[in-house]
C-alpha atoms as a PDB file:
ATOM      1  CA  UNK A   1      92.530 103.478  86.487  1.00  0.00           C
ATOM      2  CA  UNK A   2      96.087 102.845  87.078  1.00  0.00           C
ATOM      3  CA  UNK A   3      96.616 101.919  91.224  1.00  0.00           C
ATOM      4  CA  UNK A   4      99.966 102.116  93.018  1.00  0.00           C
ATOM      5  CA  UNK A   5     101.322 100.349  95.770  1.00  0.00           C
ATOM      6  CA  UNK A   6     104.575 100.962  97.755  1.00  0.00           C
ATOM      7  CA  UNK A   7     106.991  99.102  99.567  1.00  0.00           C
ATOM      8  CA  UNK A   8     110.282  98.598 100.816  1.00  0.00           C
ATOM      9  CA  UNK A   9     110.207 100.920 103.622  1.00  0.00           C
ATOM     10  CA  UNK A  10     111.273 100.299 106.943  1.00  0.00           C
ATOM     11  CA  UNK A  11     114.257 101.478 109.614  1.00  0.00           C
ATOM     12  CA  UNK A  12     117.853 102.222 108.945  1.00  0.00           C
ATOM     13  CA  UNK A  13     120.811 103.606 110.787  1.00  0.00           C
ATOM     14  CA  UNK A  14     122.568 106.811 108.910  1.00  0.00           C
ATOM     15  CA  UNK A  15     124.810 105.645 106.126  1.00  0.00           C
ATOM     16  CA  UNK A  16     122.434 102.578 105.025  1.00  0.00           C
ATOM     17  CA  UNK A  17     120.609 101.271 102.517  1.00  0.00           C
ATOM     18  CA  UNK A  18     116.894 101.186 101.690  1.00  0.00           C
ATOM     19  CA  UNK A  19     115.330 100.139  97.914  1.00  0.00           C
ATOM     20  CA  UNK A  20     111.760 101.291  97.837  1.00  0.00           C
ATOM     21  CA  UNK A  21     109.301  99.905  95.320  1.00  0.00           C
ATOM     22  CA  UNK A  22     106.294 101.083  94.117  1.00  0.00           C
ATOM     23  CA  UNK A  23     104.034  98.302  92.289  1.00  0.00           C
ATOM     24  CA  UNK A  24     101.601  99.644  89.262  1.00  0.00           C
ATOM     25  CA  UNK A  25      98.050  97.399  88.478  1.00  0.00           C
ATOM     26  CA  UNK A  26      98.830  98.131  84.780  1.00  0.00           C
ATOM     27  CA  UNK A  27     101.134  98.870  82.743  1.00  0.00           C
ATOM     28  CA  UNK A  28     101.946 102.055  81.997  1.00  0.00           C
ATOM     29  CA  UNK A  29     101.706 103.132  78.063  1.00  0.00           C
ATOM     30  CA  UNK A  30     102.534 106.477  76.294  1.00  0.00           C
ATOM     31  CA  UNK A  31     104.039 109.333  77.634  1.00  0.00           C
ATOM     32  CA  UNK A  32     104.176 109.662  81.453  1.00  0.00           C
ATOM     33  CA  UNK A  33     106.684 111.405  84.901  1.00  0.00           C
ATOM     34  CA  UNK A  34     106.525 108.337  87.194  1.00  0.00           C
ATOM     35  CA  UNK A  35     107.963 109.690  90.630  1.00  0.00           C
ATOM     36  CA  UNK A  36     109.208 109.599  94.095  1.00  0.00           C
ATOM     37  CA  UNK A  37     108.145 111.886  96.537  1.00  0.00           C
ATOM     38  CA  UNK A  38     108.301 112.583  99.891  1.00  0.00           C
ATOM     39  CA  UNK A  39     106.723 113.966 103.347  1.00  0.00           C
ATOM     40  CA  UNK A  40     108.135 114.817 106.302  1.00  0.00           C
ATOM     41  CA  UNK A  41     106.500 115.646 109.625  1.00  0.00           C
ATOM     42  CA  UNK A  42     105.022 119.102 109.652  1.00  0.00           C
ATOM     43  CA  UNK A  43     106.525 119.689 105.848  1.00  0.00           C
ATOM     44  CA  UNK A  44     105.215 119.977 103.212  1.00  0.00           C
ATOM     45  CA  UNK A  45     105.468 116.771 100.303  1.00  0.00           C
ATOM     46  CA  UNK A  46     108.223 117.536  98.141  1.00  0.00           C
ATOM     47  CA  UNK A  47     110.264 116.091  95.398  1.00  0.00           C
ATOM     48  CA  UNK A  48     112.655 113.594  95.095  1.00  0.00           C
ATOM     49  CA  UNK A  49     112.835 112.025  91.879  1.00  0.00           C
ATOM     50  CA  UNK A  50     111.029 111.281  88.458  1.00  0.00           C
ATOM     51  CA  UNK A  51     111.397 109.194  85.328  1.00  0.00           C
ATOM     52  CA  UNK A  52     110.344 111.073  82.570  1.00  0.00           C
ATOM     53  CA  UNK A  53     108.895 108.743  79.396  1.00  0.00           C
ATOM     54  CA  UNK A  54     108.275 111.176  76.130  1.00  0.00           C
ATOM     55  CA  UNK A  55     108.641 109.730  72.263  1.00  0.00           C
ATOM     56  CA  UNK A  56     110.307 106.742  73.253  1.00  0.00           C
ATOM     57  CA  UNK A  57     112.929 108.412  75.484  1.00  0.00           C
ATOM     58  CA  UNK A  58     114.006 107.830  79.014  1.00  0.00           C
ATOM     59  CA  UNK A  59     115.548 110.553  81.024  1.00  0.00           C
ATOM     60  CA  UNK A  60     115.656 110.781  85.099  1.00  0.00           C
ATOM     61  CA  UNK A  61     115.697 113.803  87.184  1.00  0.00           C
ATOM     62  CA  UNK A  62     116.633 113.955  91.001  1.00  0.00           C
ATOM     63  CA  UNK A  63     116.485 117.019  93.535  1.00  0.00           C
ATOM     64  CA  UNK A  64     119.986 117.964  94.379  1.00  0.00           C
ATOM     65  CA  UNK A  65     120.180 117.168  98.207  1.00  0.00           C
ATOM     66  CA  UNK A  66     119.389 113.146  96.939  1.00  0.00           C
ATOM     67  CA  UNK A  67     121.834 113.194  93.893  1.00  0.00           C
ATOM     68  CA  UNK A  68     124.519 110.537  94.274  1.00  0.00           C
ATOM     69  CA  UNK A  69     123.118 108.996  96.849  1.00  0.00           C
ATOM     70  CA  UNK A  70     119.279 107.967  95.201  1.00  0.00           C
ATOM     71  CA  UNK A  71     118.642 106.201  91.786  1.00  0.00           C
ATOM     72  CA  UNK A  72     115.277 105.629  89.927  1.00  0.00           C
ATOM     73  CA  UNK A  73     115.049 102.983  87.791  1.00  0.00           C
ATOM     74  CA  UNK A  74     112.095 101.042  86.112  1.00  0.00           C
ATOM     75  CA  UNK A  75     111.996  97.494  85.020  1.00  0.00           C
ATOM     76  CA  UNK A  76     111.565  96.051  81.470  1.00  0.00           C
ATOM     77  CA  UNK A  77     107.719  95.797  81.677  1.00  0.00           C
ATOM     78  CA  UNK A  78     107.458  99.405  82.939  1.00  0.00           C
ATOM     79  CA  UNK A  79     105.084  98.297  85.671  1.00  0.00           C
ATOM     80  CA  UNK A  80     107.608  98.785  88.945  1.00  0.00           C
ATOM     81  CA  UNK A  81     109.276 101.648  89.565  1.00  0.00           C
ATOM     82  CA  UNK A  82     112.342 101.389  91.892  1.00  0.00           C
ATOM     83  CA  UNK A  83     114.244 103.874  94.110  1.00  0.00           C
ATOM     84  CA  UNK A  84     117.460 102.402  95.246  1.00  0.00           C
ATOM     85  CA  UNK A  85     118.371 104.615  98.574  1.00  0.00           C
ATOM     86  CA  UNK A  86     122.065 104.726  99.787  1.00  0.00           C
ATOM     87  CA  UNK A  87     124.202 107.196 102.467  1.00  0.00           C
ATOM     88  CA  UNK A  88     120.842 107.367 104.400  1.00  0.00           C
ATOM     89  CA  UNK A  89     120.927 110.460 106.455  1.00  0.00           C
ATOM     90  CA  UNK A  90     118.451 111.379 109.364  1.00  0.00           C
ATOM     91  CA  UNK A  91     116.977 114.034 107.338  1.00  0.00           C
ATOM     92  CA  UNK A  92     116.084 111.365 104.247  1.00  0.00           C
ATOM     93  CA  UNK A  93     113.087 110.401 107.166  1.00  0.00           C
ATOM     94  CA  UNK A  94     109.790 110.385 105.760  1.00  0.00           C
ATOM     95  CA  UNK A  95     106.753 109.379 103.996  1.00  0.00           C
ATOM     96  CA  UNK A  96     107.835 108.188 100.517  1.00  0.00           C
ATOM     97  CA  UNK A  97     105.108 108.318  98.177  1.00  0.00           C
ATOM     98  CA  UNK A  98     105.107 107.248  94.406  1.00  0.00           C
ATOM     99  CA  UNK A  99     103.166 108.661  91.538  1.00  0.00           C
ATOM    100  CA  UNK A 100     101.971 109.032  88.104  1.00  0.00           C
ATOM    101  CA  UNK A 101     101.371 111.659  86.018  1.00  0.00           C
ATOM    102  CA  UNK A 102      99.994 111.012  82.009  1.00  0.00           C
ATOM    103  CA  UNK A 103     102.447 113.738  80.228  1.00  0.00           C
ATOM    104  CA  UNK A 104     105.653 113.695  78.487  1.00  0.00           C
ATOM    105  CA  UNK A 105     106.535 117.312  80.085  1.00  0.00           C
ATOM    106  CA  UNK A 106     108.768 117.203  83.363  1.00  0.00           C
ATOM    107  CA  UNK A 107     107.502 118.221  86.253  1.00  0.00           C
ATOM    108  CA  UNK A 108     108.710 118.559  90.070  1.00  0.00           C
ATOM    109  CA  UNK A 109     105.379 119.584  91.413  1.00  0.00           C
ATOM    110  CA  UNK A 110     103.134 117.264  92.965  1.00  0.00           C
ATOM    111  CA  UNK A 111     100.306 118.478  92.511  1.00  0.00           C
ATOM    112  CA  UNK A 112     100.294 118.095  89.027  1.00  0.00           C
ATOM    113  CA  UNK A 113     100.167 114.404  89.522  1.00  0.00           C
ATOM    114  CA  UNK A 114      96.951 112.292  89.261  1.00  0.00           C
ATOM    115  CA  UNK A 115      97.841 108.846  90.902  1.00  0.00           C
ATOM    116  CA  UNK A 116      99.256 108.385  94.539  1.00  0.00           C
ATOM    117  CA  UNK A 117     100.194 105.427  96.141  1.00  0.00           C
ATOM    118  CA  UNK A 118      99.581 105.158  99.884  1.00  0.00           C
ATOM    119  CA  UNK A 119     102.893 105.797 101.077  1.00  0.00           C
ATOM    120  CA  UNK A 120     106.205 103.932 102.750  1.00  0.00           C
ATOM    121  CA  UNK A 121     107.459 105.301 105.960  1.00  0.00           C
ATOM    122  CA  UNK A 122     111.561 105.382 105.444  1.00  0.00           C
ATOM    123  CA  UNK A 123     112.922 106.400 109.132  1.00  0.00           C
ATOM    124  CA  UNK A 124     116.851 106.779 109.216  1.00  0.00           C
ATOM    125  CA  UNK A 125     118.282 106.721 112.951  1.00  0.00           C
ATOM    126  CA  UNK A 126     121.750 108.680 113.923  1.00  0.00           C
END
């Protein structure tokens, strides 16, 4: 089974810059959502974005309040999955959490996903 591991997290004042990286054992073959999501105190885990892999095709979604400012991104051997983080705002602060899903359908919802990493805590300062 497919483990993920996370890192990259750390402190940053508003308007910074964080890359967060999220490490798979194996490589990833077929069709798959690999994604970002995230918790924040007393919330629930939400959202934040996914790369989609379905018949050979790549295609990246993002929720709207990180669009712009967040960018997922893979590299060649499709075994790292990368979310480049700029414009930090206080209310990016959380628990960022990667994970993997074995489907070529999109989906936002978390728990439709079958393999979590352990988690990066991102805090952004004002």
């Amino acid at each position: 089974q497919v483990q993920l591991v996370e890192s990259g997290g750390g402190l940053v004042q508003a308007g910074g810059s964080l890359t967060l990286s999220c490490a798979a054992s194996a490589r990833t073959y077929g069709s798959y959502n690999m994604g970002w999501f995230r918790q924040a105190p007393g919330k629930e885990r939400e959202f934040v974005a996914v790369i989609v892999l379905a018949n050979g095709n790549t295609n990246t979604y993002s929720t709207d309040s990180v669009r712009g400012r967040f960018t997922i991104s893979t590299d060649s051997a499709l075994n790292t999955m990368y979310l480049q983080m700029t414009s930090l705002k206080p209310e990016d602060t959380a628990v960022y959490y990667c994970a993997l899903r074995f489907s070529g359908t999109v989906t936002f919802d978390p728990a439709k996903y079958d393999t979590w990493g352990q988690g990066t805590q991102v805090t952004v300062s004002s």
